[in-house]
C-alpha atoms as a PDB file:
ATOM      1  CA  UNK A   1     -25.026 -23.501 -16.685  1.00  0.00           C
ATOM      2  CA  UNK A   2     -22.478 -20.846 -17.966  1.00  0.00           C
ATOM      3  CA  UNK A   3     -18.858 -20.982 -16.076  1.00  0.00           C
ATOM      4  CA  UNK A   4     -19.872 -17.677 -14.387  1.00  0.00           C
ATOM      5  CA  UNK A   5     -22.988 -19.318 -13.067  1.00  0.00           C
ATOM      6  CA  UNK A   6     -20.675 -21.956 -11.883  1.00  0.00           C
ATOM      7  CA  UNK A   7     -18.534 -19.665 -10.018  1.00  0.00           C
ATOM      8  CA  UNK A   8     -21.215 -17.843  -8.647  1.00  0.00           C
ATOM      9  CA  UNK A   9     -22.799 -21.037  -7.266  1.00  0.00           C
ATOM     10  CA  UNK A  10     -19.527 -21.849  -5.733  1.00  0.00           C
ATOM     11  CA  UNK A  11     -18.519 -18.677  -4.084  1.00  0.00           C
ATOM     12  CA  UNK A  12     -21.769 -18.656  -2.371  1.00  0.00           C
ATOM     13  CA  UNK A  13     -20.980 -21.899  -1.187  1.00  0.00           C
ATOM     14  CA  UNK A  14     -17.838 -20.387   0.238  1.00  0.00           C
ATOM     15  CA  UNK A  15     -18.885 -17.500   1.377  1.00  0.00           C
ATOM     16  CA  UNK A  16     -21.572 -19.695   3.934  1.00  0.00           C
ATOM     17  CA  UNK A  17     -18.723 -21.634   5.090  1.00  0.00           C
ATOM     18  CA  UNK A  18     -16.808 -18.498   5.572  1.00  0.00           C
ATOM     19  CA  UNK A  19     -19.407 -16.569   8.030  1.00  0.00           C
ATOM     20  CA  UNK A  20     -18.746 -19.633  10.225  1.00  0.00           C
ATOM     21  CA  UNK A  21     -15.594 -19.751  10.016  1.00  0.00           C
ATOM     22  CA  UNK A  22     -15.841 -16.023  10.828  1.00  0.00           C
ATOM     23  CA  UNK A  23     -17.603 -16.360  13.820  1.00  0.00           C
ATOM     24  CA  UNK A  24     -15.596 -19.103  15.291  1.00  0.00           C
ATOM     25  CA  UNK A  25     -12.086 -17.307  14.174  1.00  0.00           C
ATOM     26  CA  UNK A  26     -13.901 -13.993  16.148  1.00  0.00           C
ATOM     27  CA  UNK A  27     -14.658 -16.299  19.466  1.00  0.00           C
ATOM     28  CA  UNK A  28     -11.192 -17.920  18.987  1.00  0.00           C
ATOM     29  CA  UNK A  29      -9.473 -14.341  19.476  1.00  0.00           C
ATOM     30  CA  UNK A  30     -11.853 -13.175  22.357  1.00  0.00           C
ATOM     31  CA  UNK A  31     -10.954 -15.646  24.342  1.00  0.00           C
ATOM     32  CA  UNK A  32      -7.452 -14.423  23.630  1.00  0.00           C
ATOM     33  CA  UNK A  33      -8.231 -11.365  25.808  1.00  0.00           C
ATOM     34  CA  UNK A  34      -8.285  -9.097  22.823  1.00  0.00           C
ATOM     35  CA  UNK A  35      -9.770  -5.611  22.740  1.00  0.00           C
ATOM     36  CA  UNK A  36     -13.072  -5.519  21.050  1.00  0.00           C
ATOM     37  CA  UNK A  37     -11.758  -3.147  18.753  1.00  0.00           C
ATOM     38  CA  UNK A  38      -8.702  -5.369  18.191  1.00  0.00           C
ATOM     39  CA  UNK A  39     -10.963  -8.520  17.504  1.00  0.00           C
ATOM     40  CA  UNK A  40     -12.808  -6.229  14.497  1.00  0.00           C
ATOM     41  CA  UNK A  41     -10.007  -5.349  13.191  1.00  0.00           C
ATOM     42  CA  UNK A  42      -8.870  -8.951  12.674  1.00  0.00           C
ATOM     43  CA  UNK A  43     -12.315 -10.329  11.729  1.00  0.00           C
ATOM     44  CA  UNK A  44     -12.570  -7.086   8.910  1.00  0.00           C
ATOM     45  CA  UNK A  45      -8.993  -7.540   7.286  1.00  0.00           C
ATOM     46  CA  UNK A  46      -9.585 -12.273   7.351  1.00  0.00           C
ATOM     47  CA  UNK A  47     -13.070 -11.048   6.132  1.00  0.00           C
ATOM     48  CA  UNK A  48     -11.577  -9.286   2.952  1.00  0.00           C
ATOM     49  CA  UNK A  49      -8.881 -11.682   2.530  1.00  0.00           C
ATOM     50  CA  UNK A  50     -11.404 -14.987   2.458  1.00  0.00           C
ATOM     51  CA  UNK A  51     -14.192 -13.579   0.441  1.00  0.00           C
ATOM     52  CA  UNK A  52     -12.804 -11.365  -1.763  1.00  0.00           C
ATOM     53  CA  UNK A  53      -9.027 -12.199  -2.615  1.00  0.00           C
ATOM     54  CA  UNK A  54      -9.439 -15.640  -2.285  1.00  0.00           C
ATOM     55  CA  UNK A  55     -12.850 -15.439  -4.493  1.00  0.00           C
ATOM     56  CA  UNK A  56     -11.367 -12.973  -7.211  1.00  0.00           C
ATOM     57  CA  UNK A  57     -10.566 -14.941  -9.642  1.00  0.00           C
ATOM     58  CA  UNK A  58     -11.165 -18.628  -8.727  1.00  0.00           C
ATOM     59  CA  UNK A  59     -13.083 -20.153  -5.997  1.00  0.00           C
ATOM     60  CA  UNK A  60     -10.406 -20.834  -2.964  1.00  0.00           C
ATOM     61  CA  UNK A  61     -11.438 -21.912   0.595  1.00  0.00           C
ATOM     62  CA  UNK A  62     -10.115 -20.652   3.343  1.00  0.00           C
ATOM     63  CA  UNK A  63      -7.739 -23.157   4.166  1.00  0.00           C
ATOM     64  CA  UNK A  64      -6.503 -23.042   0.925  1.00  0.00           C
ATOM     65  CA  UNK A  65      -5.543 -19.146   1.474  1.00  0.00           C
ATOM     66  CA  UNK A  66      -2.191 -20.141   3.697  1.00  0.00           C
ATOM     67  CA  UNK A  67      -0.228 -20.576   0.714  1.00  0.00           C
ATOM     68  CA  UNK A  68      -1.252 -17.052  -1.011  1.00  0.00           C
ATOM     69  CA  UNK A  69       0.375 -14.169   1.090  1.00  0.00           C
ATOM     70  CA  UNK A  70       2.984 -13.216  -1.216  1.00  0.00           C
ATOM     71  CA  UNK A  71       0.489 -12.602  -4.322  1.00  0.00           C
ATOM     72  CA  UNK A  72      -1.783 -10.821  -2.067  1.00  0.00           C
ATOM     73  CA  UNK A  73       0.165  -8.248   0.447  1.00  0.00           C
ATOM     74  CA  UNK A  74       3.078  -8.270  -2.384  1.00  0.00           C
ATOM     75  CA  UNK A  75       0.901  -7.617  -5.114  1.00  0.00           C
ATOM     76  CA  UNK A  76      -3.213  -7.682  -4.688  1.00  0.00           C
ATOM     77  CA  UNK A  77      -3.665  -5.887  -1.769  1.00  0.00           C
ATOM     78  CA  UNK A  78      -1.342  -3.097  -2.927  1.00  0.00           C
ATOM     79  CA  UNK A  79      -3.723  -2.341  -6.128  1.00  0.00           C
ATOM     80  CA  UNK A  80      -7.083  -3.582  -5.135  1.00  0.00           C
ATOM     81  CA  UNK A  81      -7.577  -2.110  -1.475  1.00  0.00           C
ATOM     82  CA  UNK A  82      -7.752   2.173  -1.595  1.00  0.00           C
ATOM     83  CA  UNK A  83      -6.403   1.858   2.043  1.00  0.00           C
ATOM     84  CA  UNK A  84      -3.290  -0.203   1.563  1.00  0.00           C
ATOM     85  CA  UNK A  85       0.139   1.489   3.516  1.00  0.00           C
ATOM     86  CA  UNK A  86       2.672  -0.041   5.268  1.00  0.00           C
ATOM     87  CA  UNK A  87       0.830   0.199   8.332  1.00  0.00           C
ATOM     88  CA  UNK A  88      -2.440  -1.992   6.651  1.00  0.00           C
ATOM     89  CA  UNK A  89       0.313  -4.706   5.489  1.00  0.00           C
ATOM     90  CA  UNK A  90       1.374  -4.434   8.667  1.00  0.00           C
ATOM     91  CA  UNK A  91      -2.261  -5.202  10.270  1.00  0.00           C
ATOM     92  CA  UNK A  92      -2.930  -7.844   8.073  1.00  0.00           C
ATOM     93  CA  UNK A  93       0.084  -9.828   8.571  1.00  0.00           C
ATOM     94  CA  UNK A  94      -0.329 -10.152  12.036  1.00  0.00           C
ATOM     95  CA  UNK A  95      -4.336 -10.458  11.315  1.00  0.00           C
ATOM     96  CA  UNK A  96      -2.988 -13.234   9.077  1.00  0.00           C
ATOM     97  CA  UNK A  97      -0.719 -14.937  11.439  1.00  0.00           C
ATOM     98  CA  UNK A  98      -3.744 -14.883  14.015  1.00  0.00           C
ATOM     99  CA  UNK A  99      -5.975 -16.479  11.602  1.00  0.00           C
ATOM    100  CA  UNK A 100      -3.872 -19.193  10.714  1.00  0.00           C
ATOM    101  CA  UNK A 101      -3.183 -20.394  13.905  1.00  0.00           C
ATOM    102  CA  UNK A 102      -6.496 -20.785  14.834  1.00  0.00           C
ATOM    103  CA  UNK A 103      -7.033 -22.569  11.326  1.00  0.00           C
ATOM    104  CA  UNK A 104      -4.110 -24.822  12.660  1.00  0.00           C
ATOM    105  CA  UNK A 105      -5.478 -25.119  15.959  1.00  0.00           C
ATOM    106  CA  UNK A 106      -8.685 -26.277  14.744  1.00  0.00           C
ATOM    107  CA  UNK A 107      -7.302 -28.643  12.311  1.00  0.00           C
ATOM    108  CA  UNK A 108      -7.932 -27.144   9.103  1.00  0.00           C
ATOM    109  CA  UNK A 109      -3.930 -26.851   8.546  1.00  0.00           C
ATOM    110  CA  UNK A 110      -1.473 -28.774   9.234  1.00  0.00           C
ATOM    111  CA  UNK A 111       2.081 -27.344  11.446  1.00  0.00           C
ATOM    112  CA  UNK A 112       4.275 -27.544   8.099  1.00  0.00           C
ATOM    113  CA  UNK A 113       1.790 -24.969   6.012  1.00  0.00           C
ATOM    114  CA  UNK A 114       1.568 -22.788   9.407  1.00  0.00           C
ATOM    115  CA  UNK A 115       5.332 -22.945   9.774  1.00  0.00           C
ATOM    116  CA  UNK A 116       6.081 -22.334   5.784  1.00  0.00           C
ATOM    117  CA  UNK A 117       3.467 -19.101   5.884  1.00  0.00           C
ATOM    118  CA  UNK A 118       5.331 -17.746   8.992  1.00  0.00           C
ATOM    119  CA  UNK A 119       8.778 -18.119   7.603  1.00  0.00           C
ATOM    120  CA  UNK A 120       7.461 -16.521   3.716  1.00  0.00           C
ATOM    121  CA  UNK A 121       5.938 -13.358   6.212  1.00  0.00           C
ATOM    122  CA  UNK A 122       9.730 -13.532   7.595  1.00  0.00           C
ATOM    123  CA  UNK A 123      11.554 -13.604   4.573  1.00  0.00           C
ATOM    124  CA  UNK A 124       8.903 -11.346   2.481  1.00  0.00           C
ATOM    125  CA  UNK A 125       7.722  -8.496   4.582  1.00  0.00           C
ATOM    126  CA  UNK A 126      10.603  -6.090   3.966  1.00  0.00           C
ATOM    127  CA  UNK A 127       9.653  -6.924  -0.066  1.00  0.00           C
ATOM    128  CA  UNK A 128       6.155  -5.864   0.828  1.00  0.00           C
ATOM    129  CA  UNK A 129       6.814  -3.032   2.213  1.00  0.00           C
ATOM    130  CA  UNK A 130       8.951  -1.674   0.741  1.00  0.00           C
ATOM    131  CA  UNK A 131       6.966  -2.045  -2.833  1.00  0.00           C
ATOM    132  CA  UNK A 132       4.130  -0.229  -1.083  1.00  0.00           C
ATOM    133  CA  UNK A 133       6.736   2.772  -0.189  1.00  0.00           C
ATOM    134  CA  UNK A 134       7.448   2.382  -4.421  1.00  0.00           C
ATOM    135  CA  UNK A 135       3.257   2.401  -4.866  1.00  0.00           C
ATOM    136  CA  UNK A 136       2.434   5.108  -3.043  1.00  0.00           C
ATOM    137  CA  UNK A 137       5.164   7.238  -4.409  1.00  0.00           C
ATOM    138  CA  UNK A 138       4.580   9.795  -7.561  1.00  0.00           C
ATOM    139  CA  UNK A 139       8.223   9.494  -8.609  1.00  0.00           C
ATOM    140  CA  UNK A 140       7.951   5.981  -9.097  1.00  0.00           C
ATOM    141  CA  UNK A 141       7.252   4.739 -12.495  1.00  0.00           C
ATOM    142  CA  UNK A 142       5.083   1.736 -11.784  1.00  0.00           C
ATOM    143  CA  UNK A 143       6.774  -0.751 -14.298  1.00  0.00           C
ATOM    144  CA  UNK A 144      10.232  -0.175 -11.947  1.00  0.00           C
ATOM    145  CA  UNK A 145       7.142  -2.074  -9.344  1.00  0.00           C
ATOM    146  CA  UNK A 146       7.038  -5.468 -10.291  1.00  0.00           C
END
């Protein structure tokens, strides 16, 4: 087998675990009393952050993911997603911060990694933001980005 067979192999592995974890994540914030259209929301932006950031360029599980935020809303998510503003950061932090709780709560994290994500969000999400303002803006020459 050829590495790109091997990948393949394992992202499918992933992406099996990830459906369930899906499910479970989209039970988890139901029983939070969220709107329907709330909970989607949620599930869609966790969806595109577990199977296709996190399977990009090498295999990552979800769990794994907690320790990525800064690549992907600073960076990623800015050039890969046609729909990224300020107000999809936005979303997906919080969709983020939602997700791994629940990946606390059910033991897949420990308190430290939820506690170190939520204080990068804090001292990041002004960096984010405002390098999506710089993205999004024809003046900007993009090597004044990163």
């Amino acid at each position: 087998m050829d590495e790109y067979e091997i990948y393949e192999i394992e992202c499918k592995k992933i992406k099996k675990e990830n459906r369930k974890l899906l499910n479970s994540f989209r039970k988890y914030l139901s029983s939070k009393k969220l709107s329907k259209k709330t909970v989607d929301k949620h599930v869609s932006n966790i969806d595109f952050y577990i199977n296709e950031f996190l399977l990009y360029e090498e295999p990552s599980k979800a769990k794994e993911g907690v320790n990525k935020l800064d690549y992907f809303l600073g960076c990623w998510f800015i050039r890969k997603a046609m729909w990224a503003s300020v107000t999809s950061i936005k979303e997906n932090i919080t969709s983020l911060k939602h997700f791994y709780t629940y990946m606390h709560t059910i033991g897949e994290i420990d308190f430290e990694e939820l506690n170190a994500m939520k204080e990068e969000i804090k001292e990041s999400k002004d960096e984010w933001l405002e390098t999506i303002r710089k993205y999004d803006d024809p003046d900007t020459d993009f090597e004044d980005i990163w």
